[in-house]
PDB file of N, CA and C in Angstrom:
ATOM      1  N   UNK A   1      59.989 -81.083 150.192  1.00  0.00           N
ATOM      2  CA  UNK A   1      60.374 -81.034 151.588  1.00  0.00           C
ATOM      3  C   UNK A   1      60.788 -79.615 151.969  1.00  0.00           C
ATOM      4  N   UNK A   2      61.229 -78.586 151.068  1.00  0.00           N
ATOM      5  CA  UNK A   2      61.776 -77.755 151.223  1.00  0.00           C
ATOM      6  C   UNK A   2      60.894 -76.520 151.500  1.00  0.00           C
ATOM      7  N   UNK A   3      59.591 -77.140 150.721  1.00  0.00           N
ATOM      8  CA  UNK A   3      58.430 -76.259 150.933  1.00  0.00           C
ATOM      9  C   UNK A   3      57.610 -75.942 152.629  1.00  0.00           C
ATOM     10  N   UNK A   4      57.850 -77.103 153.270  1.00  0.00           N
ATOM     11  CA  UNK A   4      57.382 -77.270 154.728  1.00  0.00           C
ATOM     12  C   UNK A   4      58.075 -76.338 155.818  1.00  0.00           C
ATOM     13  N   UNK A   5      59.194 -76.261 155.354  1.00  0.00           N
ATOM     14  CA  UNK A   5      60.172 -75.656 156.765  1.00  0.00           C
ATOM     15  C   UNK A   5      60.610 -74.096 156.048  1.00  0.00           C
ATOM     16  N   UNK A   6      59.573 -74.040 154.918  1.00  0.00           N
ATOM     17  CA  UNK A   6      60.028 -72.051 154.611  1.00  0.00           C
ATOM     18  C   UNK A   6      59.479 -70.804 155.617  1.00  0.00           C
ATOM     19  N   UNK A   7      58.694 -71.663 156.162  1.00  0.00           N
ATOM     20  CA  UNK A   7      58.294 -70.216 156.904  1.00  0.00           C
ATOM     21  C   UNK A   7      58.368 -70.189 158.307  1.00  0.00           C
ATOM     22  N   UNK A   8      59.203 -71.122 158.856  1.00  0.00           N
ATOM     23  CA  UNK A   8      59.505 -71.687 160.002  1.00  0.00           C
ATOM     24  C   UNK A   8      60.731 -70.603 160.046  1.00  0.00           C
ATOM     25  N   UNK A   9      60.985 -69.541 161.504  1.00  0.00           N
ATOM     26  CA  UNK A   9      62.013 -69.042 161.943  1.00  0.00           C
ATOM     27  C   UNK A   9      62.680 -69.653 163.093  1.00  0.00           C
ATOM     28  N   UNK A  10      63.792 -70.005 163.693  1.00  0.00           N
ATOM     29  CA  UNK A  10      64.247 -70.550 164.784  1.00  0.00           C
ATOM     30  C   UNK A  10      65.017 -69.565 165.288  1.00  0.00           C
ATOM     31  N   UNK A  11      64.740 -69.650 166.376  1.00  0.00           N
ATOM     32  CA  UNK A  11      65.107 -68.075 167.668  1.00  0.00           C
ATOM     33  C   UNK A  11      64.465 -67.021 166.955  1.00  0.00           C
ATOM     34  N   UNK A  12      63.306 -67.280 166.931  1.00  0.00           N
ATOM     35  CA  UNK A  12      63.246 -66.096 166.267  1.00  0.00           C
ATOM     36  C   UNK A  12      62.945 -64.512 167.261  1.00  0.00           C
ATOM     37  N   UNK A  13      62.675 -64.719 168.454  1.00  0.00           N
ATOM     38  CA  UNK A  13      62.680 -63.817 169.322  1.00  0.00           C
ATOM     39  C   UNK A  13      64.080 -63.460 170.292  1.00  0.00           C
ATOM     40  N   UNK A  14      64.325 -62.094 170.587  1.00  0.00           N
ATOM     41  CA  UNK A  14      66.211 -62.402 170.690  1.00  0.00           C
ATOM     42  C   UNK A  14      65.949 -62.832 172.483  1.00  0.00           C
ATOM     43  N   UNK A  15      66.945 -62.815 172.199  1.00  0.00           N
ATOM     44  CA  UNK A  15      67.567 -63.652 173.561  1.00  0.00           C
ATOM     45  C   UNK A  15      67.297 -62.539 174.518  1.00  0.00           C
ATOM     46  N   UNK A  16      67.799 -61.457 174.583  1.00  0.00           N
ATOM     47  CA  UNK A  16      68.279 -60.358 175.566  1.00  0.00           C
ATOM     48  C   UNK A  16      66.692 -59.739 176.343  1.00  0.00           C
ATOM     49  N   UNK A  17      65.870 -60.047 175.918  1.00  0.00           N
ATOM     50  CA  UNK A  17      64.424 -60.065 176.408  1.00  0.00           C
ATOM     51  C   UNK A  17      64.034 -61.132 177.417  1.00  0.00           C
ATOM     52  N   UNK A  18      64.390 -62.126 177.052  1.00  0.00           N
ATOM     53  CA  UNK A  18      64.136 -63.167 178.248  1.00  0.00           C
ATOM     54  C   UNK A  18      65.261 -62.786 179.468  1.00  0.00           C
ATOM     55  N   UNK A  19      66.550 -62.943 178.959  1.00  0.00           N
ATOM     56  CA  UNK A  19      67.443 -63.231 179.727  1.00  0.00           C
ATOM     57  C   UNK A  19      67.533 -61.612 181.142  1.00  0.00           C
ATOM     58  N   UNK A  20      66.609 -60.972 180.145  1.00  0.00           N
ATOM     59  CA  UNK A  20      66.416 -59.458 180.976  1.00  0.00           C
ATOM     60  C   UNK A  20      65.345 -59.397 181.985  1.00  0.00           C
ATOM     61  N   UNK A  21      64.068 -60.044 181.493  1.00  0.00           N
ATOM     62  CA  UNK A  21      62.856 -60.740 182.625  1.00  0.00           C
ATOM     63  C   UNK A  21      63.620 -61.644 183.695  1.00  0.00           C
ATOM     64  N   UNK A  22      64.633 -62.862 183.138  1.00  0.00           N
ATOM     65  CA  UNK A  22      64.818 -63.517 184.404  1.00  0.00           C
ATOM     66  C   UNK A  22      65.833 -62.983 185.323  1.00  0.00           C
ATOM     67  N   UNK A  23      66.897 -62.140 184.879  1.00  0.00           N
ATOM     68  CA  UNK A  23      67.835 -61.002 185.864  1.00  0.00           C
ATOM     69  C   UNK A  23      66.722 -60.256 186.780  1.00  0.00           C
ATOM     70  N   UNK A  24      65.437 -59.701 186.219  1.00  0.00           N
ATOM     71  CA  UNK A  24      64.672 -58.425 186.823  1.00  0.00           C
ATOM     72  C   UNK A  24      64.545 -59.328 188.495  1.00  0.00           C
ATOM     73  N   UNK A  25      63.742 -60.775 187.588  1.00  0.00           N
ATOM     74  CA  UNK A  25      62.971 -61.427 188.611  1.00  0.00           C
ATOM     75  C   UNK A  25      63.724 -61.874 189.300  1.00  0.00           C
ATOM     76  N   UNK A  26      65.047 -62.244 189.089  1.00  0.00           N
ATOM     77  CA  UNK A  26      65.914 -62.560 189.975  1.00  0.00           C
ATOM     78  C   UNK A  26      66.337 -61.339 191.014  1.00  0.00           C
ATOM     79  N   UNK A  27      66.872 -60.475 190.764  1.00  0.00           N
ATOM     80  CA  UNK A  27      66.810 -59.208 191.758  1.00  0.00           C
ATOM     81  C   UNK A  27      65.660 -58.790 192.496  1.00  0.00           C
ATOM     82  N   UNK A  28      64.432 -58.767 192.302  1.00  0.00           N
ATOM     83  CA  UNK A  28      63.152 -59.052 192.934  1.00  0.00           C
ATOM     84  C   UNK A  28      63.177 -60.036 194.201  1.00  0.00           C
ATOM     85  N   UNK A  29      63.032 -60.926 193.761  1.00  0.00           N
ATOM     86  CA  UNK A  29      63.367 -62.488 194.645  1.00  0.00           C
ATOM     87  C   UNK A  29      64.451 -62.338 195.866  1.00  0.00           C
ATOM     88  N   UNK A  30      65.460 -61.484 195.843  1.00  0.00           N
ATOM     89  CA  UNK A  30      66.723 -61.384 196.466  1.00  0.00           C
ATOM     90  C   UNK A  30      66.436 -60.014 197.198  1.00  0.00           C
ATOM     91  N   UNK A  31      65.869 -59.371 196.838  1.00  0.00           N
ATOM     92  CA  UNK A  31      65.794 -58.066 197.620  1.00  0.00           C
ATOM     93  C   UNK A  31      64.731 -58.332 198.643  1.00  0.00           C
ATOM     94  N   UNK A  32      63.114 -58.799 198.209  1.00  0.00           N
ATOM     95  CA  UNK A  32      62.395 -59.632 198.710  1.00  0.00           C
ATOM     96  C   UNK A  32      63.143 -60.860 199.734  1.00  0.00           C
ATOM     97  N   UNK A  33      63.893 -61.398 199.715  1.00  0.00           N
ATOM     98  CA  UNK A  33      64.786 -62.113 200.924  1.00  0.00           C
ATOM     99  C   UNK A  33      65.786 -61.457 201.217  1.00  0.00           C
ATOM    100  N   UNK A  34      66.742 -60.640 201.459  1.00  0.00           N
ATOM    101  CA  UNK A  34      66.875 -59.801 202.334  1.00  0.00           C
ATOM    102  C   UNK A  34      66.429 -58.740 202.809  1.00  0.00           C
ATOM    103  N   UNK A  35      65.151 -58.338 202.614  1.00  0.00           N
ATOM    104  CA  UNK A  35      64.043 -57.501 203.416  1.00  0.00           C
ATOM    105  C   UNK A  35      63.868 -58.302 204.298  1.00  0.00           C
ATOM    106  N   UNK A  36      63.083 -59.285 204.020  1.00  0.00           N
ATOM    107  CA  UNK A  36      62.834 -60.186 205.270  1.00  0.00           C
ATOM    108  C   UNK A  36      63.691 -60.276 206.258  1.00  0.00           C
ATOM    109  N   UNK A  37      65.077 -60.768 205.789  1.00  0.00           N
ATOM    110  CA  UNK A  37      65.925 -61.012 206.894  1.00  0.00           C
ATOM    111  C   UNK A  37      65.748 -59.651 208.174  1.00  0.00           C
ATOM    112  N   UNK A  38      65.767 -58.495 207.363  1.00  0.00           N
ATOM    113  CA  UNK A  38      66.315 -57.488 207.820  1.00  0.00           C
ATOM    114  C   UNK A  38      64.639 -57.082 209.429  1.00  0.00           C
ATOM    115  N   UNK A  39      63.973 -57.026 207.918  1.00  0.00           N
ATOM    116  CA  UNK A  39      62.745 -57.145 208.859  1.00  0.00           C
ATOM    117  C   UNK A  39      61.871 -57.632 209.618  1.00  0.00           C
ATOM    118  N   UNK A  40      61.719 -59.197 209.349  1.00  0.00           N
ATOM    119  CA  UNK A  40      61.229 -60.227 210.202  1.00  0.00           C
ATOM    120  C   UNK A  40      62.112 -60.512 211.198  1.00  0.00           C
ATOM    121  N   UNK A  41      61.622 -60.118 212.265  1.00  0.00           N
ATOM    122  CA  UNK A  41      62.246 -60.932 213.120  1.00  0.00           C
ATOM    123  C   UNK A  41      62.563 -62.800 213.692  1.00  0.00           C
ATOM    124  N   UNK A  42      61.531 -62.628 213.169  1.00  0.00           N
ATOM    125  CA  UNK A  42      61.582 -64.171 213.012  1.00  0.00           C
ATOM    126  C   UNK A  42      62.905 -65.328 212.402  1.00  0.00           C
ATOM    127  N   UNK A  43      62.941 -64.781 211.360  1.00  0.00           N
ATOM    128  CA  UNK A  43      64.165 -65.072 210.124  1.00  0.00           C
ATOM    129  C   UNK A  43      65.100 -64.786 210.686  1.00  0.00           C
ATOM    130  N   UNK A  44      65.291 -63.191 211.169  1.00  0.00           N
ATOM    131  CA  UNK A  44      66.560 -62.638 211.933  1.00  0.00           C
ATOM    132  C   UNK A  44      67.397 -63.266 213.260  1.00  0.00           C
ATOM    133  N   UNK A  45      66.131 -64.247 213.979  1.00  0.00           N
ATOM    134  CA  UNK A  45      66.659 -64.837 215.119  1.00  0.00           C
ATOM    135  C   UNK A  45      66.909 -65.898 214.547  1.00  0.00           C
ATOM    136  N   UNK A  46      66.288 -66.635 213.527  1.00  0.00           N
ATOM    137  CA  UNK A  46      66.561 -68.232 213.021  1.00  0.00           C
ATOM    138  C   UNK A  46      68.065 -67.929 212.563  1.00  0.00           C
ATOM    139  N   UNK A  47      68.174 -67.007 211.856  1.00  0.00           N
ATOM    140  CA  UNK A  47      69.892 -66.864 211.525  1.00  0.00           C
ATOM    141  C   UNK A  47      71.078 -66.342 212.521  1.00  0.00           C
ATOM    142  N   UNK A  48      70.440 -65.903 213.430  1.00  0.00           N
ATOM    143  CA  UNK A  48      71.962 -65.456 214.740  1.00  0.00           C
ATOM    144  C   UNK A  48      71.653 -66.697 215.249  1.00  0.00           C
ATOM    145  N   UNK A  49      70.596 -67.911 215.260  1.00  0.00           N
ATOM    146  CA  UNK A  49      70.923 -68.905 215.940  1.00  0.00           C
ATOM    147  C   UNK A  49      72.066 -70.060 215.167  1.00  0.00           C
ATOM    148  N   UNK A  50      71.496 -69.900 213.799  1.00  0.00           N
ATOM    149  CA  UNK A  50      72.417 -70.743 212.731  1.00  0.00           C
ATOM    150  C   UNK A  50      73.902 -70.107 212.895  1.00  0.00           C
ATOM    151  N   UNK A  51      74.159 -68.735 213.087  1.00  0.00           N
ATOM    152  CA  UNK A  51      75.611 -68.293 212.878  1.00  0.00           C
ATOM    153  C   UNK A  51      76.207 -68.935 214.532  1.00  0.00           C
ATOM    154  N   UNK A  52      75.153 -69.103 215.731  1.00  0.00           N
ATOM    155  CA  UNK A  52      76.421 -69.309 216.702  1.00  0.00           C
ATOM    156  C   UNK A  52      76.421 -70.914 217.051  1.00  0.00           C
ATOM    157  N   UNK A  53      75.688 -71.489 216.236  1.00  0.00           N
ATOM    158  CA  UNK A  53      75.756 -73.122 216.164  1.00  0.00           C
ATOM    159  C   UNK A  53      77.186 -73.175 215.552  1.00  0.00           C
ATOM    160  N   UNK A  54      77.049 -72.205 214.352  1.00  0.00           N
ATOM    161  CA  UNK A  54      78.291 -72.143 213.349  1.00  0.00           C
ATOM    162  C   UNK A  54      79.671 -72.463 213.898  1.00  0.00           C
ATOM    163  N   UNK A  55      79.721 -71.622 215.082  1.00  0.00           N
ATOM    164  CA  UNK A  55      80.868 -70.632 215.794  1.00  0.00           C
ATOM    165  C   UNK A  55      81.239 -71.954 216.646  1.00  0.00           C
ATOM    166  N   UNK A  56      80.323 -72.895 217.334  1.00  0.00           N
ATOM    167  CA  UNK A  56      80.514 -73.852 218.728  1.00  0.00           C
ATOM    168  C   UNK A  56      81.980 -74.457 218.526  1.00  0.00           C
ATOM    169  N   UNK A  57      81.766 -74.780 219.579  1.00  0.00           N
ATOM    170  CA  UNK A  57      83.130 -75.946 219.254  1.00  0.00           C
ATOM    171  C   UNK A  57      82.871 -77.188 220.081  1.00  0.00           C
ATOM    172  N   UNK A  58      82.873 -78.249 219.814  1.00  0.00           N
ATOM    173  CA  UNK A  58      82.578 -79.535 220.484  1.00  0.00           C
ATOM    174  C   UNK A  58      83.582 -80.317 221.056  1.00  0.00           C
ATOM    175  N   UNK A  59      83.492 -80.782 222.197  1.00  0.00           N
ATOM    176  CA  UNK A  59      83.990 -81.971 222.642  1.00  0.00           C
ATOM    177  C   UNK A  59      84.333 -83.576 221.968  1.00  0.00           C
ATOM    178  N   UNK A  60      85.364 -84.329 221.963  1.00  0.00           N
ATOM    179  CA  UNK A  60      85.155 -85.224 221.296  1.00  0.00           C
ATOM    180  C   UNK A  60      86.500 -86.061 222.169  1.00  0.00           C
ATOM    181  N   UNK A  61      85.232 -86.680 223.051  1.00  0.00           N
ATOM    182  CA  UNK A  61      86.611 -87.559 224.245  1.00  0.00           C
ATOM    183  C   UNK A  61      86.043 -88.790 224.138  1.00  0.00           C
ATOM    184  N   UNK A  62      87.179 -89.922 224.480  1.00  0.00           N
ATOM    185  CA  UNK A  62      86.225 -91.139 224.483  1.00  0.00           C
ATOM    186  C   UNK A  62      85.387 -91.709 225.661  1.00  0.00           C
ATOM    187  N   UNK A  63      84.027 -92.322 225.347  1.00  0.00           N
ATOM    188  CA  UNK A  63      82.499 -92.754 226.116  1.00  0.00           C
ATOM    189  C   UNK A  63      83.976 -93.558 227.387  1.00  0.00           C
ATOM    190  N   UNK A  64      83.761 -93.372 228.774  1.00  0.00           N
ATOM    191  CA  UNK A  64      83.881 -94.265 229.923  1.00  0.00           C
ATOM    192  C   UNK A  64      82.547 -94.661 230.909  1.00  0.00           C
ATOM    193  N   UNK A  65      82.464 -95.642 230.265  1.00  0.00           N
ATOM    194  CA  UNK A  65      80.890 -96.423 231.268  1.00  0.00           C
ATOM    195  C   UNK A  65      80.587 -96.057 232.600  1.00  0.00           C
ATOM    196  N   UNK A  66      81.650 -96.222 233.256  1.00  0.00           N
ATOM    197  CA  UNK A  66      81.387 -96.013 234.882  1.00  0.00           C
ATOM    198  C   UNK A  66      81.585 -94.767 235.215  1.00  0.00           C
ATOM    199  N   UNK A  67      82.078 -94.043 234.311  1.00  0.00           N
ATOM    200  CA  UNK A  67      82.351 -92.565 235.358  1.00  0.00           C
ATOM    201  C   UNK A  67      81.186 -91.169 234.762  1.00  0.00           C
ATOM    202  N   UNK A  68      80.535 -90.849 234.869  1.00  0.00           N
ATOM    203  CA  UNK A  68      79.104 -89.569 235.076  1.00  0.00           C
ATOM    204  C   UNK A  68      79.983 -88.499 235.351  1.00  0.00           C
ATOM    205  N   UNK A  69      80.004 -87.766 234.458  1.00  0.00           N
ATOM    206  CA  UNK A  69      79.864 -86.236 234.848  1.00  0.00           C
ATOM    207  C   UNK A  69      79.408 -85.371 233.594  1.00  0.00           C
ATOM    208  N   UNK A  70      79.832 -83.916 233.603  1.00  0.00           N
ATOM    209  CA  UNK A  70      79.380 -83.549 232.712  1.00  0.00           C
ATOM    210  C   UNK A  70      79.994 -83.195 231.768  1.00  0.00           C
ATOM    211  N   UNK A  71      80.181 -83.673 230.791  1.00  0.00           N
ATOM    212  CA  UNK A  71      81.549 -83.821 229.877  1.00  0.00           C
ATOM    213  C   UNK A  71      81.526 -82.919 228.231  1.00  0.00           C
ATOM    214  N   UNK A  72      80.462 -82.792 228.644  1.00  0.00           N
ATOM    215  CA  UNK A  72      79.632 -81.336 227.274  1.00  0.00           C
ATOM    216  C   UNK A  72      79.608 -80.393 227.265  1.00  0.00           C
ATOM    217  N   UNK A  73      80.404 -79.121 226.956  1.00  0.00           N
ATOM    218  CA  UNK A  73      80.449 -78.526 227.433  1.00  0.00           C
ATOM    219  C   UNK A  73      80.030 -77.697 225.660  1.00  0.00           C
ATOM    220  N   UNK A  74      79.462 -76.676 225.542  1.00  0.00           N
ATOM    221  CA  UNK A  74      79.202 -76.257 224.516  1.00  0.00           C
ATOM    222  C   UNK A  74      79.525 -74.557 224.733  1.00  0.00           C
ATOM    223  N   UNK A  75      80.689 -73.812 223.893  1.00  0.00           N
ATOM    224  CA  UNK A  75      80.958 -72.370 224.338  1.00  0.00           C
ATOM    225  C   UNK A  75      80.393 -71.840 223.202  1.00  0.00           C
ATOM    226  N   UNK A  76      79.138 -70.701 223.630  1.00  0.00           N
ATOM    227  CA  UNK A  76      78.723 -70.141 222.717  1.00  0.00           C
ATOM    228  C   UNK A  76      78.857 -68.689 222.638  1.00  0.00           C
ATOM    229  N   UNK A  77      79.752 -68.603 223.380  1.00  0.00           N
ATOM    230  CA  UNK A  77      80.160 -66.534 222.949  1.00  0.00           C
ATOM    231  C   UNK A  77      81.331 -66.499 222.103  1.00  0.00           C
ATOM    232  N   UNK A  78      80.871 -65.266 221.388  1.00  0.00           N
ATOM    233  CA  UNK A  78      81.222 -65.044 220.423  1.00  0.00           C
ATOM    234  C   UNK A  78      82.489 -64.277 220.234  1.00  0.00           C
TER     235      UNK A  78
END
């Protein structure tokens, strides 16, 4: 039995090689999304819209059946 598992190494490649590819690619990935932000405009408006949804503040009165008006009032400056 002892003969089967002699030439078998486990880890045999070090660690600090992988763990150095997935840091690279991770900083890649992140610089690559905040470029975008910075530069798409697209992205850039989807997020000043998410930050002043953020910011709102809502109403929360109780429903009266018979009486209509406009009771929503949503303040969005900042």
């Amino acid at each position: 039995m002892g003969e089967l598992f002699a030439n078998i190494e486990v880890n045999k490649s070090p660690r600090w090689r992988k763990l150095l590819s997935l840091s690279v690619i991770s900083f890649v990935v992140h610089a690559l999304f905040f470029a975008a932000l910075i530069y798409v405009p697209i992205l850039r408006d989807a997020f000043h819209i998410i930050n002043d949804v953020k910011v709102a503040e809502y109403v929360d009165e109780d429903y009266e059946k018979t009486q209509i008006r406009g009771a929503v009032m949503v303040d969005v400056r900042q």
